[in-house]
Protein backbone atom coordinates (compact mmCIF):
# COMPACT_ATOMS: atom_id res chain seq x y z
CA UNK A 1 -7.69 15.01 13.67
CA UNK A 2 -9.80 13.98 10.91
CA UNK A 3 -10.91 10.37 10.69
CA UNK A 4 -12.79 8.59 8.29
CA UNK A 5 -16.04 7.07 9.86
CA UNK A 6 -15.84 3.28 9.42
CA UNK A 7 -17.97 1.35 6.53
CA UNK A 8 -21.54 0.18 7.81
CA UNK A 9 -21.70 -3.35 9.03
CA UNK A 10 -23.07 -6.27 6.92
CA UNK A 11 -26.68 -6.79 6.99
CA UNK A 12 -27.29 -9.98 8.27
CA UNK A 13 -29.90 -12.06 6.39
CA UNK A 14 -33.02 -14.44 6.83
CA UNK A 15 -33.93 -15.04 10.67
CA UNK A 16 -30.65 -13.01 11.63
CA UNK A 17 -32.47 -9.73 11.01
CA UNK A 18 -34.31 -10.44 14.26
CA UNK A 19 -33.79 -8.68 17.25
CA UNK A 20 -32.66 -10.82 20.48
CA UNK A 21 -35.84 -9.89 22.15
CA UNK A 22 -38.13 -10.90 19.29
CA UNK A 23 -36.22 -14.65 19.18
CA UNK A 24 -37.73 -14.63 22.80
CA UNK A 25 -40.81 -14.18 21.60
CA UNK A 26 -40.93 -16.47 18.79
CA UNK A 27 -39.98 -18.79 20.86
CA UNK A 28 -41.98 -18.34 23.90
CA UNK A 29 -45.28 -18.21 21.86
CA UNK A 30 -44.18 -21.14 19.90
CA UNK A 31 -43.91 -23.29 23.33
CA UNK A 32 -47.46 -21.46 24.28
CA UNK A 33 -49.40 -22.88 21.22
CA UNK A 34 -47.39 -26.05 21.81
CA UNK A 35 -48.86 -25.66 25.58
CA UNK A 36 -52.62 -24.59 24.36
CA UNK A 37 -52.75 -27.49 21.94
CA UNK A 38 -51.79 -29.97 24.37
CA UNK A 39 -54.39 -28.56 27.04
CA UNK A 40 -57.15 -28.20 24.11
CA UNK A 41 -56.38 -32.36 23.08
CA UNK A 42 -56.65 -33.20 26.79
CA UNK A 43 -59.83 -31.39 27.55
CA UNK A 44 -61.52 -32.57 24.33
CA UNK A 45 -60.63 -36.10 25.49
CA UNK A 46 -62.08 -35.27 28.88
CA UNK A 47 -65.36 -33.98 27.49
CA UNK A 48 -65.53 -37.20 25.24
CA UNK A 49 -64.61 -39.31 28.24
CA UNK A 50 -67.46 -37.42 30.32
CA UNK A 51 -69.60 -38.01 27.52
CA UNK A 52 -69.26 -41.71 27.95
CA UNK A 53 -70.45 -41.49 31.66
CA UNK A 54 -67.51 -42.37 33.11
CA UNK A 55 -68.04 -43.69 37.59
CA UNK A 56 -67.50 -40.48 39.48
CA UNK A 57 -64.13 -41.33 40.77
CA UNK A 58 -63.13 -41.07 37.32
CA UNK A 59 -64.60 -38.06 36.62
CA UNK A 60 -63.67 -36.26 40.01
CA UNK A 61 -59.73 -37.29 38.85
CA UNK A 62 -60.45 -35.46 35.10
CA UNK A 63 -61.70 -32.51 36.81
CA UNK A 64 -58.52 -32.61 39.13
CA UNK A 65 -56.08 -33.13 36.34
CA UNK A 66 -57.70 -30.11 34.03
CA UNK A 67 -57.35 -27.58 37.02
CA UNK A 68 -54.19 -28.53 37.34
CA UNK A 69 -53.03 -28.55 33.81
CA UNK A 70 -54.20 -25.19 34.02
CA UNK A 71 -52.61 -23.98 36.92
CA UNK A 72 -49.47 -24.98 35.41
CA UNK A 73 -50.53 -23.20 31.95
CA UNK A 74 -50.57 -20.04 34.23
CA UNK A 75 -47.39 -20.40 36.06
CA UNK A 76 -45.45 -21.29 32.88
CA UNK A 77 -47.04 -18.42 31.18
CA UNK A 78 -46.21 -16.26 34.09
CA UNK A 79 -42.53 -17.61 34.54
CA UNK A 80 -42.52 -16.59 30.52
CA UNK A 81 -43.72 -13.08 31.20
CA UNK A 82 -40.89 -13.13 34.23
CA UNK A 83 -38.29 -14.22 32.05
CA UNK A 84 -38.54 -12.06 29.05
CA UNK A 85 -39.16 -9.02 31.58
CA UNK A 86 -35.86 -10.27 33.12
CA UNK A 87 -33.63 -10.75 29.62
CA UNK A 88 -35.11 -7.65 29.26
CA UNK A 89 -34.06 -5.13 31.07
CA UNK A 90 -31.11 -7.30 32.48
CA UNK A 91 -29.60 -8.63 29.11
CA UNK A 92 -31.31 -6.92 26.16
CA UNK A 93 -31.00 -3.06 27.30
CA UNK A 94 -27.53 -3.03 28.15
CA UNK A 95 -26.80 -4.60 24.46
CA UNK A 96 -28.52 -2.19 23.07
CA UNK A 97 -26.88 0.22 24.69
CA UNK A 98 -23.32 -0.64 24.04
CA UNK A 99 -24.56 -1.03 20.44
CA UNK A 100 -26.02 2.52 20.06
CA UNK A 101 -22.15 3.39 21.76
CA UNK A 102 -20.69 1.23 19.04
CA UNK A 103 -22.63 2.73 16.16
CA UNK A 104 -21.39 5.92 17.27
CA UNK A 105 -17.85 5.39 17.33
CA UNK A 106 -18.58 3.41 13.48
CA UNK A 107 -20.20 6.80 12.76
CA UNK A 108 -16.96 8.81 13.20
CA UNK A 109 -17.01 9.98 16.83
CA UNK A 110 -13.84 7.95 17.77
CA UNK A 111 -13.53 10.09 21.19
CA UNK A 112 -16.90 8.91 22.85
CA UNK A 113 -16.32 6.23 25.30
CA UNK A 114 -17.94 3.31 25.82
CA UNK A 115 -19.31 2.21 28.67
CA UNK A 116 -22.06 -0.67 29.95
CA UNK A 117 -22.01 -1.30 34.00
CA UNK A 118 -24.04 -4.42 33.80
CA UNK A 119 -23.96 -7.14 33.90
CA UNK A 120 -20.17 -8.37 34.45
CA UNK A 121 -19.51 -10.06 30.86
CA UNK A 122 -21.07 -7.34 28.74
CA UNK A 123 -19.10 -5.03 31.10
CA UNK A 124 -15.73 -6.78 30.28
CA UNK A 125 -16.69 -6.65 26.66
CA UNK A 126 -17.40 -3.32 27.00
CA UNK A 127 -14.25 -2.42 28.79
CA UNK A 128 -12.50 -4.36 26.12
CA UNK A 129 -13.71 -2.64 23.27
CA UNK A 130 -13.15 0.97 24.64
CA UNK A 131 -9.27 -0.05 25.08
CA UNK A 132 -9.05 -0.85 21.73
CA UNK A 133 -10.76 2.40 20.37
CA UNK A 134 -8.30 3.68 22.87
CA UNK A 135 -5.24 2.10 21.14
CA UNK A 136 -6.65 2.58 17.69
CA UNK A 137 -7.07 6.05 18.09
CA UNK A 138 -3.45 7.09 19.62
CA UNK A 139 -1.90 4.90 16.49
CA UNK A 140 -4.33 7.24 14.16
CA UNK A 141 -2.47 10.55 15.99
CA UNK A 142 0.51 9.28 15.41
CA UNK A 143 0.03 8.38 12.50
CA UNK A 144 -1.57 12.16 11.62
CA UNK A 145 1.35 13.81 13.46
CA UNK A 146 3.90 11.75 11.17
CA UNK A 147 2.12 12.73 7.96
CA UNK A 148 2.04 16.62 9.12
CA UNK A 149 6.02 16.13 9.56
CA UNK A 150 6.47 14.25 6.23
CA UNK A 151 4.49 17.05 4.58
CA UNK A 152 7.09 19.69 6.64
CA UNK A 153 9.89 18.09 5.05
CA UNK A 154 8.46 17.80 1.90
CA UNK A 155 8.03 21.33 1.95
CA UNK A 156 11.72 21.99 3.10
CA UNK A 157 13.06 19.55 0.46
CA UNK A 158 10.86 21.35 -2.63
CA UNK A 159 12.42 24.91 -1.58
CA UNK A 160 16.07 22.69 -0.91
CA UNK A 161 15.75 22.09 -4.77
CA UNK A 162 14.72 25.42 -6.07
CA UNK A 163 17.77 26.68 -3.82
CA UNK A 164 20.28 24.17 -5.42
CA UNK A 165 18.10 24.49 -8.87
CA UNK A 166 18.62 28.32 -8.87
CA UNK A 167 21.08 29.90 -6.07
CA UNK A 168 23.69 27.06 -6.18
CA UNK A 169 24.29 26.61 -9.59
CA UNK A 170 24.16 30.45 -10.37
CA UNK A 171 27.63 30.75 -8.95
CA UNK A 172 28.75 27.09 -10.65
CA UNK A 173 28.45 28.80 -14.08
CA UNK A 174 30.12 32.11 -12.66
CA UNK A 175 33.14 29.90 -11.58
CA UNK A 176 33.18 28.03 -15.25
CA UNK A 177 32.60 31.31 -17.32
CA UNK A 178 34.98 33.24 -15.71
CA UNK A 179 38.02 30.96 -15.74
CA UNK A 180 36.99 30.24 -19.40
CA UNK A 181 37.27 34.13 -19.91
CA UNK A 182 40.37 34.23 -18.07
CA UNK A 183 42.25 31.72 -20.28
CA UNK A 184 40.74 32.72 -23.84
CA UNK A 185 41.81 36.62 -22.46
CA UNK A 186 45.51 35.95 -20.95
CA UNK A 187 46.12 32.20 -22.08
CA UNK A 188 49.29 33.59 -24.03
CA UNK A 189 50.64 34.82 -20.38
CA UNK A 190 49.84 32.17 -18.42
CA UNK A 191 52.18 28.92 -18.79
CA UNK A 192 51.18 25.26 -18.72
CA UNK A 193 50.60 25.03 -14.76
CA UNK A 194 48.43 27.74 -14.49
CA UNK A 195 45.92 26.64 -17.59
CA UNK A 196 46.19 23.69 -15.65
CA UNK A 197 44.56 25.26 -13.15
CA UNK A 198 41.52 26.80 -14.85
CA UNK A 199 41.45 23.65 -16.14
CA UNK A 200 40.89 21.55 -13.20
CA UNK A 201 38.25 24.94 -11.87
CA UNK A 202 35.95 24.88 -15.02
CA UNK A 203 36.02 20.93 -14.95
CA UNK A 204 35.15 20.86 -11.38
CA UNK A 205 32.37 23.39 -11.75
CA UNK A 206 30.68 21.33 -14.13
CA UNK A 207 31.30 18.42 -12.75
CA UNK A 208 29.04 20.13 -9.61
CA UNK A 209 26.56 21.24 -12.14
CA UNK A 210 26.08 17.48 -13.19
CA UNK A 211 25.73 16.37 -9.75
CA UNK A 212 23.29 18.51 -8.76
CA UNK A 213 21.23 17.54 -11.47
CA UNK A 214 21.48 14.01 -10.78
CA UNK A 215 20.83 14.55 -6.93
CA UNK A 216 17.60 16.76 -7.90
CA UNK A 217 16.82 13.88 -10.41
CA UNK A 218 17.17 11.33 -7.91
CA UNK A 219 15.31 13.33 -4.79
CA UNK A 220 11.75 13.63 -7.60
CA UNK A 221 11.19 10.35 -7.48
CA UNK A 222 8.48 9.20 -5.50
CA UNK A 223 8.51 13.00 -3.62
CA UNK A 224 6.85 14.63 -6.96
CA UNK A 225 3.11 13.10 -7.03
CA UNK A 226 2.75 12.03 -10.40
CA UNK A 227 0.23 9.88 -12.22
CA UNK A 228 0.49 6.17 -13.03
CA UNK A 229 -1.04 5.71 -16.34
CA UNK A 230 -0.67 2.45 -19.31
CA UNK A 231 2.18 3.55 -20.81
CA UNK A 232 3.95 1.63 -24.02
CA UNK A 233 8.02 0.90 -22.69
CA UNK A 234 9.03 0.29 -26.68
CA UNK A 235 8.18 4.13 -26.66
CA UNK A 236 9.90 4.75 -24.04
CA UNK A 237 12.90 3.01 -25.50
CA UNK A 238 12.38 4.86 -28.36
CA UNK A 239 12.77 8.40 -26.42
CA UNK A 240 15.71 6.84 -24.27
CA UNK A 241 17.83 6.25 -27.37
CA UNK A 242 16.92 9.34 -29.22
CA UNK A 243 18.42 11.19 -25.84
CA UNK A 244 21.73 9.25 -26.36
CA UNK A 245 22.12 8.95 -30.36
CA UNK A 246 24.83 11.28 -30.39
CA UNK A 247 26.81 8.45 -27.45
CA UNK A 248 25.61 5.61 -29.62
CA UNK A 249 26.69 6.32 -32.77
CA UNK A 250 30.39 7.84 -31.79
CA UNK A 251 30.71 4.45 -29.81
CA UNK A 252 29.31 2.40 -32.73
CA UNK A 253 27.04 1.04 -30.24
CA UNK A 254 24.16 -1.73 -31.28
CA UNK A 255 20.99 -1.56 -29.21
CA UNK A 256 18.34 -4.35 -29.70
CA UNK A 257 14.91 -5.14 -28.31
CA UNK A 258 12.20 -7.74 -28.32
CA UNK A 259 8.68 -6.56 -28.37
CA UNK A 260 8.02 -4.71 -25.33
CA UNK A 261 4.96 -4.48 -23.24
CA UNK A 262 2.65 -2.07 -21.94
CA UNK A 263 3.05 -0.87 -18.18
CA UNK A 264 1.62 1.18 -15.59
CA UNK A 265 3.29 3.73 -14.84
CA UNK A 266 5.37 7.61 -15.13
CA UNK A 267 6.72 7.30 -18.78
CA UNK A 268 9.16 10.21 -17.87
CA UNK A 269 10.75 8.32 -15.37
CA UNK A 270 10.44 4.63 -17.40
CA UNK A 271 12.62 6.95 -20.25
CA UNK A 272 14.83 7.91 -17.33
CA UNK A 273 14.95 4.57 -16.48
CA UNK A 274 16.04 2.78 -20.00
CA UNK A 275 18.39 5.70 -20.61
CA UNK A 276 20.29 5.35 -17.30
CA UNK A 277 20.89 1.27 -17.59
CA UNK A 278 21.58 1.80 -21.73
CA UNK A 279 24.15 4.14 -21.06
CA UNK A 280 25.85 2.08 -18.27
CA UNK A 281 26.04 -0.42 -20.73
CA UNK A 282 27.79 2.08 -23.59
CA UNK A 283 29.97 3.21 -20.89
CA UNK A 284 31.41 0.45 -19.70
CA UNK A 285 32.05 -1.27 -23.03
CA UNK A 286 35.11 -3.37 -23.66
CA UNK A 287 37.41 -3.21 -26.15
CA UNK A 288 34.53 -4.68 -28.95
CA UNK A 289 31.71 -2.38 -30.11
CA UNK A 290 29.17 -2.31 -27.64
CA UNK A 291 26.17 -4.43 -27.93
CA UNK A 292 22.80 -3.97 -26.09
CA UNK A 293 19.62 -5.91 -25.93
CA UNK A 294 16.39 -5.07 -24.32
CA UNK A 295 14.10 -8.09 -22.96
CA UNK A 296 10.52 -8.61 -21.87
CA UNK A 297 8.82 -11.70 -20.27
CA UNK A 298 5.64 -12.57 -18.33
CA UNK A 299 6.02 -13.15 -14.86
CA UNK A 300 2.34 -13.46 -13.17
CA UNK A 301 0.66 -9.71 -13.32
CA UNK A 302 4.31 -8.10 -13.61
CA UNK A 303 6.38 -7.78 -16.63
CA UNK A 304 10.27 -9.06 -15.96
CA UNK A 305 12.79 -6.65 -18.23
CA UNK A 306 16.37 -7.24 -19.11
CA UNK A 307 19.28 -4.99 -20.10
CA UNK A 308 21.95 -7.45 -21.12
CA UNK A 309 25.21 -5.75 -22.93
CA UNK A 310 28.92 -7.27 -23.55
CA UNK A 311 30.79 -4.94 -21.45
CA UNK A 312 33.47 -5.31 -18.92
CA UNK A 313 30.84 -6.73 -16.65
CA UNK A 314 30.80 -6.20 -12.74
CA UNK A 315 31.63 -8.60 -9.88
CA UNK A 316 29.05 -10.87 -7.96
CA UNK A 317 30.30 -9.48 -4.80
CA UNK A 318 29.67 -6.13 -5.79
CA UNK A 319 26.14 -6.70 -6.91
CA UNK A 320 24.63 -4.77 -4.02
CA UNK A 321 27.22 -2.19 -3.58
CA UNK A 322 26.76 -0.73 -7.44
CA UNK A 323 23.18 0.46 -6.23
CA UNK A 324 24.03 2.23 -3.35
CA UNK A 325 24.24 6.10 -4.12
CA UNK A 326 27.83 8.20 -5.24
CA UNK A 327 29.21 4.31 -5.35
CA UNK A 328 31.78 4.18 -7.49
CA UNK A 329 33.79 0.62 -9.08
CA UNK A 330 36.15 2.60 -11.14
CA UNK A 331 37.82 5.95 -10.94
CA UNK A 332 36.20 9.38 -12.43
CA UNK A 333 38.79 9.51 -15.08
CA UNK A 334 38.65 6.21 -16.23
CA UNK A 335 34.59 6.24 -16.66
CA UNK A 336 33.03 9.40 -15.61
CA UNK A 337 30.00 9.50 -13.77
CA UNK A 338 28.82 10.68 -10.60
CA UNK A 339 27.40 7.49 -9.40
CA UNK A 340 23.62 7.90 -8.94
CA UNK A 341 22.59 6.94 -12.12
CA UNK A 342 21.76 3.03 -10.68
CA UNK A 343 20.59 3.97 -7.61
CA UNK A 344 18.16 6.27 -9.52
CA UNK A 345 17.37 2.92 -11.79
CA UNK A 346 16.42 1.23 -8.47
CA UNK A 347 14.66 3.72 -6.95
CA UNK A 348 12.33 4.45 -9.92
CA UNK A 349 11.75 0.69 -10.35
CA UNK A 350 10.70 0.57 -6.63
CA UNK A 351 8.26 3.26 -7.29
CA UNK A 352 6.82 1.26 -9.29
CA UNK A 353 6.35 -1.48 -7.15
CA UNK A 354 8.85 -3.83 -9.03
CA UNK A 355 12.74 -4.36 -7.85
CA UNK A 356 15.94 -3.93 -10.03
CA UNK A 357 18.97 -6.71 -9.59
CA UNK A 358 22.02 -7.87 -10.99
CA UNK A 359 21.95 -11.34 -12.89
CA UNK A 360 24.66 -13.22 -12.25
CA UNK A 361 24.36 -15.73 -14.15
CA UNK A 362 25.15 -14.02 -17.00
CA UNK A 363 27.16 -16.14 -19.46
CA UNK A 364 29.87 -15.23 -22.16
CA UNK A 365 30.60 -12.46 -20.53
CA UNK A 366 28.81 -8.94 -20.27
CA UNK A 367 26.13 -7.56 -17.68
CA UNK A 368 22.62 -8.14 -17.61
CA UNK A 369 20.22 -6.08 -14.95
CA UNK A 370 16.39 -7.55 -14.72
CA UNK A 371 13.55 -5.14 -12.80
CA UNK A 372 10.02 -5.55 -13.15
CA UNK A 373 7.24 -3.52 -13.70
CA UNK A 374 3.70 -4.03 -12.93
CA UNK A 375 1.64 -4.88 -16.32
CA UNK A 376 -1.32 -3.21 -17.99
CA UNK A 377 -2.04 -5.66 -20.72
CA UNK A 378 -1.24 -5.75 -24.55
CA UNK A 379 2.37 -5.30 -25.64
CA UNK A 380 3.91 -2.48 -27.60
């Protein structure tokens, strides 16, 4: 399993840099000068008071009072010594013990365990720390066997589309030639029932081709790695009506736009993503000419887009259902379709890190779809 070692720890600063060990000493020798200074006033008053002759009682309790300020000079210095020799080796080594342990797991080596058997605290800290390298560790194996199984099924999914790309639809455009063969050849023998038929067999064969396409469409998105980069959407507008000219101008259609931002993102699949939600809108026209208009507006560091059309328009209660894959509001020979083309809207917008929805408060009629799109500054 290969696991990144974990960043190094933040200097501390000023005093902090100094070891525990070192604050003993500071301190200690701070309290000793304290000590000394003390001792070196009262013996300089003692030698001034001796100085002055003072009666021998007085002099005999001086001398008392010196030896004993420096017997207790010498035990404090040696309870000091005691002290620091106890923090030590009692306190100090087993810190920096477990922190030489720590600093090796930081390092990388997540499998070395650590241990500290004194004293009882540090211990439990210890202990406490180890079952969370414990914990932290499993996750990171699951985590690494999850990622080997995604990759599997990546791989099984990229030869699943060459397969439908190639081997599947090889025999679709068998089916479709040969019944077109078979009525141009014997149409004059065959009677209305039976072109019927060849009918219904070339129709159905491309109507598999189309799906496939769509499913293979749909299945690229976020699978294929591909790179995020500023990309202008009124250009990608552009190409997206280009693609459907031929649709817009047999339907008449009208397709506006504001001034359109730049985005981050795949432009190939932003194209995808205007022609999908502009033909919707053609499609499902009403009885007037249809009428499209693209929208952009700030919304914090995203960009909030709108496809607004006058069509037939779609339910409230059916504004969840229309993105769920091969759903269908109408029947195949009333609109034709194979019902991805939203759900591949949605699912390229989520890419993206944005979300697609249906407005409804749409007024006068009409459909309107927002999504948003994370910003890269400037507009087209």
């Amino acid at each position: 399993m290969s696991i990144h070692p974990l960043p190094p720890a933040r200097e501390p600063t000023g005093l902090g840099r100094l070891p525990v060990a070192r604050w003993f000493l500071f301190v200690g020798a701070i309290a000793a000068l304290a000590f000394v200074a003390g001792v070196t006033v009262v013996l300089l008053m003692s030698a001034r008071t001796m100085e002055l002759s003072p009666p021998p009682e007085v002099a005999a309790q001086l001398t008392r009072l010196n030896h004993a300020l420096i017997v207790v000079f010498g035990v404090l210095l040696a309870c000091g010594v005691g002290l620091a020799f106890i923090v030590r080796h009692a306190v100090l080594n087993p810190v920096e013990r477990l922190t030489t342990q720590v600093r090796t797991v930081a390092a990388g080596d997540f499998d070395h365990v650590l241990y500290v058997d004194r004293p009882a605290e540090l211990a439990e800290l210890a202990s406490h720390v180890d079952s969370m390298r414990d914990r932290i560790v499993a996750a990171w194996r699951v985590a690494a066997d999850q990622s080997e199984e995604l990759r599997r099924s990546n791989g099984e999914l990229e030869q699943f589309a060459y397969v439908a790309s190639h081997d599947l639809q090889e025999p679709l455009r068998k089916v479709a030639s040969f019944s077109q063969m078979l009525e141009q050849r014997y149409g004059p023998q065959l009677d209305d029932r039976a072109k019927q038929y060849i009918h219904y067999a070339v129709d159905g064969a491309k109507r598999m081709q189309l799906l496939i396409n769509d499913l293979l469409d749909f299945s690229r998105v976020g699978r294929v790695t591909s790179e995020k980069t500023p990309v202008e959407s009124g250009m990608a507008l552009e190409a997206a009506l280009e693609n459907l000219s031929a649709m817009v101008e047999e339907t008449g259609a009208t397709v506006t736009h504001d001034e359109l931002p730049r985005v981050t993102g795949n432009r190939m699949q932003l194209t995808q993503l205007f022609q999908n939600l502009i033909e919707n809108a053609v499609k499902f026209r009403s009885e007037e000419p249809p009428r499209v208009h693209i929208g952009a507006e700030r919304s914090g560091d995203m960009w909030e887009f709108s496809c607004s059309d006058n069509g037939i328009g779609v339910e409230p209660k059916y504004a969840d259902r229309i993105f769920l894959i091969f759903q269908r509001l109408h029947p195949r020979d009333v609109y034709p379709g194979t019902g991805i083309g939203l759900a591949l809207c949605r699912k390229i917008v989520e890419y993206h890190g944005g979300r697609l929805w249906l407005d409804g408060d749409t007024e006068g009629g009409g459909t309107t779809f927002r999504w948003t799109l994370p910003g890269a500054g400037g507009r087209s």
